[in-house]
C-alpha atoms as a PDB file:
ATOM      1  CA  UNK A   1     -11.937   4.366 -14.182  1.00  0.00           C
ATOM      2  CA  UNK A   2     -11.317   6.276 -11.037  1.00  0.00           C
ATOM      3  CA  UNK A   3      -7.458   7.423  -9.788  1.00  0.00           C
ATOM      4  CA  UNK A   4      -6.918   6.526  -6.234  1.00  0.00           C
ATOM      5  CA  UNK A   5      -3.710   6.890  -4.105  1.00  0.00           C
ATOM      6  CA  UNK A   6      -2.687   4.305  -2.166  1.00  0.00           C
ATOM      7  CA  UNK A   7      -0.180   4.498   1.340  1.00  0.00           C
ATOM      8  CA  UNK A   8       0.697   1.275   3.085  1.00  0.00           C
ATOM      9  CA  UNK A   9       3.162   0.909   5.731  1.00  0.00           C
ATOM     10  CA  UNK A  10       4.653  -2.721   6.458  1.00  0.00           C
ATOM     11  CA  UNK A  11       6.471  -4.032   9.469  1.00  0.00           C
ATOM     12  CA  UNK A  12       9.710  -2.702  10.555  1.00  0.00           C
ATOM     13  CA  UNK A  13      10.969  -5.922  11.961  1.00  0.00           C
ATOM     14  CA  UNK A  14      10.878  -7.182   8.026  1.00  0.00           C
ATOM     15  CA  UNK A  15      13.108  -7.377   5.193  1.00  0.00           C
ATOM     16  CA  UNK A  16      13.603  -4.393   2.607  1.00  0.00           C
ATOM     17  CA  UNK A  17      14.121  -6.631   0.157  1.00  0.00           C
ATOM     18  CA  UNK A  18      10.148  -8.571   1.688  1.00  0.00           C
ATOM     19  CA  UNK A  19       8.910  -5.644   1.654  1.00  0.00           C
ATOM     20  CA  UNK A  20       9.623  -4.694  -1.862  1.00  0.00           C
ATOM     21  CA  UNK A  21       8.296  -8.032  -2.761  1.00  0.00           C
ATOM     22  CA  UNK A  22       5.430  -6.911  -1.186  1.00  0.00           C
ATOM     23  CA  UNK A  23       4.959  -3.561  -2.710  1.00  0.00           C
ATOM     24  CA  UNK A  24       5.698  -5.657  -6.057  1.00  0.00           C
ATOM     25  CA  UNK A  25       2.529  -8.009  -5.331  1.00  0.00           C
ATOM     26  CA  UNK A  26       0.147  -5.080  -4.523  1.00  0.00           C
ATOM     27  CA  UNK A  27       0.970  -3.532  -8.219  1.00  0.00           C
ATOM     28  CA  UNK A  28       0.503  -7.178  -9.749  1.00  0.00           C
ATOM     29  CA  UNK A  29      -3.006  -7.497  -7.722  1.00  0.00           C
ATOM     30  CA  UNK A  30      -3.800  -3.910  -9.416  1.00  0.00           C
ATOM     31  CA  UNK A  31      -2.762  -5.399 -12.360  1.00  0.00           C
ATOM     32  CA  UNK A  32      -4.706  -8.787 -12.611  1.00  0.00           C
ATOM     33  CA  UNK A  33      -7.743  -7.106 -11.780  1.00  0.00           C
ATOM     34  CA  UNK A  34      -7.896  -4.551 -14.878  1.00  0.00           C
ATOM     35  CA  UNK A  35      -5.971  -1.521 -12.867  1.00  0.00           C
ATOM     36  CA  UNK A  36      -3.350   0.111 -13.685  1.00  0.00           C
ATOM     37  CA  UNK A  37      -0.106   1.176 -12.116  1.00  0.00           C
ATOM     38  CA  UNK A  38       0.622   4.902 -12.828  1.00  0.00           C
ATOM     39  CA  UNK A  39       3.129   5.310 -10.380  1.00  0.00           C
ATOM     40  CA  UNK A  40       4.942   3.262  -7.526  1.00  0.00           C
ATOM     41  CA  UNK A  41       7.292   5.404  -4.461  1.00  0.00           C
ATOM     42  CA  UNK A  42       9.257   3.644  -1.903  1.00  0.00           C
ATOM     43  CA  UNK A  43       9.889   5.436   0.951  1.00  0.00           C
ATOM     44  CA  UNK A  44      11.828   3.270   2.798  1.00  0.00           C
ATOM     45  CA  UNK A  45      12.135   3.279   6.664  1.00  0.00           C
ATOM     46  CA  UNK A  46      10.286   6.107   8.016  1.00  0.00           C
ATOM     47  CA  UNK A  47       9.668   6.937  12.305  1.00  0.00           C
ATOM     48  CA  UNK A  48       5.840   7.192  13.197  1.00  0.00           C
ATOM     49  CA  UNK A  49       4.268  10.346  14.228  1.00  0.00           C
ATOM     50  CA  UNK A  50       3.028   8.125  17.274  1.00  0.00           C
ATOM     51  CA  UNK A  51       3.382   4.809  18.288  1.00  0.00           C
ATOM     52  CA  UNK A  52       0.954   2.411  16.705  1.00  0.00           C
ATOM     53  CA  UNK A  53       0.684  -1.045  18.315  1.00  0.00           C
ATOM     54  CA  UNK A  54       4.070  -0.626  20.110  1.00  0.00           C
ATOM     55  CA  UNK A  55       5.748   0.137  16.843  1.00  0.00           C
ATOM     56  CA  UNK A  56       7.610   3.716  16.302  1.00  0.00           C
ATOM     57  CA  UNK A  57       8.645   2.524  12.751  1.00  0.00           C
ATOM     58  CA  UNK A  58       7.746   1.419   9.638  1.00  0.00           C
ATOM     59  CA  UNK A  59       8.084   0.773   5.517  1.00  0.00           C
ATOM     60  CA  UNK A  60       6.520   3.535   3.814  1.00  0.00           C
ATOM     61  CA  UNK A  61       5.040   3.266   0.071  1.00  0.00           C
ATOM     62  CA  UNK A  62       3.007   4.807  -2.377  1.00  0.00           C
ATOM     63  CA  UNK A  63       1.147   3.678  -5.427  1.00  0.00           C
ATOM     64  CA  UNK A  64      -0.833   5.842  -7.995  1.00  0.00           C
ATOM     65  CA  UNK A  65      -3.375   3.535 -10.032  1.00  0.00           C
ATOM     66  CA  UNK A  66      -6.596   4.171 -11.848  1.00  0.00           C
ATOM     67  CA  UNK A  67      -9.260   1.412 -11.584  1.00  0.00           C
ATOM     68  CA  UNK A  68     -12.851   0.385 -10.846  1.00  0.00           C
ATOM     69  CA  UNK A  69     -14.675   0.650  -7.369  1.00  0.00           C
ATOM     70  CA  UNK A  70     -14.076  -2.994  -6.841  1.00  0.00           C
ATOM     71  CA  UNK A  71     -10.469  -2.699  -7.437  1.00  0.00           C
ATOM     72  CA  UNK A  72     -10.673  -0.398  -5.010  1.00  0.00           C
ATOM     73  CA  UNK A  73     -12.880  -2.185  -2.482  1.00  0.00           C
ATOM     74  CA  UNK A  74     -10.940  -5.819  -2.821  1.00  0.00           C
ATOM     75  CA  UNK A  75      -7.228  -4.015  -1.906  1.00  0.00           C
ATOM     76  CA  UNK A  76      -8.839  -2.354   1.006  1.00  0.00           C
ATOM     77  CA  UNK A  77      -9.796  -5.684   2.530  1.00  0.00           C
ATOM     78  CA  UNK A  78      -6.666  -8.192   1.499  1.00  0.00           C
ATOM     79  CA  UNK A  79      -4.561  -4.808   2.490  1.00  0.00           C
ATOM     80  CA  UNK A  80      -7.077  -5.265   6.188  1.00  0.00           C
ATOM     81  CA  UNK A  81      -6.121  -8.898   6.728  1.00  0.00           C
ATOM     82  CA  UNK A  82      -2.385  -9.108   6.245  1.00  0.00           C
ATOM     83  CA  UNK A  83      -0.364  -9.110   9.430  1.00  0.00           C
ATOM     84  CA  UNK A  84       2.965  -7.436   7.998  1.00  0.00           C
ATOM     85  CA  UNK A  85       0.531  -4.272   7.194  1.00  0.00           C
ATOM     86  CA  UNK A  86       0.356  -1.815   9.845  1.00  0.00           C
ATOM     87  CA  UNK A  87      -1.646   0.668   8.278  1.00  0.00           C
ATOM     88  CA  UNK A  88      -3.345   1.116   4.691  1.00  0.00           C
ATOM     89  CA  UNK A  89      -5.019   4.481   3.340  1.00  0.00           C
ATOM     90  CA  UNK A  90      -6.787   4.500  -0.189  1.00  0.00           C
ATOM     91  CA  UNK A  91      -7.580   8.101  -1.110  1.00  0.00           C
ATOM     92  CA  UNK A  92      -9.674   9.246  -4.294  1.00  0.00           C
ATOM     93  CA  UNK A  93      -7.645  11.358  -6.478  1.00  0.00           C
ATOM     94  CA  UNK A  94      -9.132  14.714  -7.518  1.00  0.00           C
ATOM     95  CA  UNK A  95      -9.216  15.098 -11.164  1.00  0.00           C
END
């Protein structure tokens, strides 16, 4: 198993409480597919650096998880096709 890092930020027009959920169902995806959840950081409402798709704002977390490459692979595309995710970065942890 591999460590990766993981940075999403949601919507700012949504719920903390939605977004939570959110974070919450990421972990459980890592989860169900033989990951597991080292450690989980909520940010909360952060400003942008720049303006991405007329948004200065957005929910910031960060999860820690070890898994396979297609753990890895299957977040980066459901993370890809959900509209209250502005951005998603998985990184490759250094050992």
């Amino acid at each position: 198993m591999r460590s990766y890092e993981l940075m999403v930020i949601h919507r700012y027009d949504m719920e903390e409480s939605d977004v939570r959920d959110a974070v919450a169902e990421i972990e459980k995806a890592i989860t169900d597919r033989e990951g597991t959840v080292k450690e989980s950081n909520f940010w909360g409402k952060r400003r942008f650096a720049y303006e991405i798709d007329h948004m200065t704002e957005g929910f910031y977390a960060v999860i820690t998880f070890d898994g396979d490459v297609a753990l890895q692979e299957t977040l980066d595309h459901s993370l890809g096709l959900l509209d209250s995710v502005v951005r998603h970065k998985i990184m490759r942890k250094s050992k």
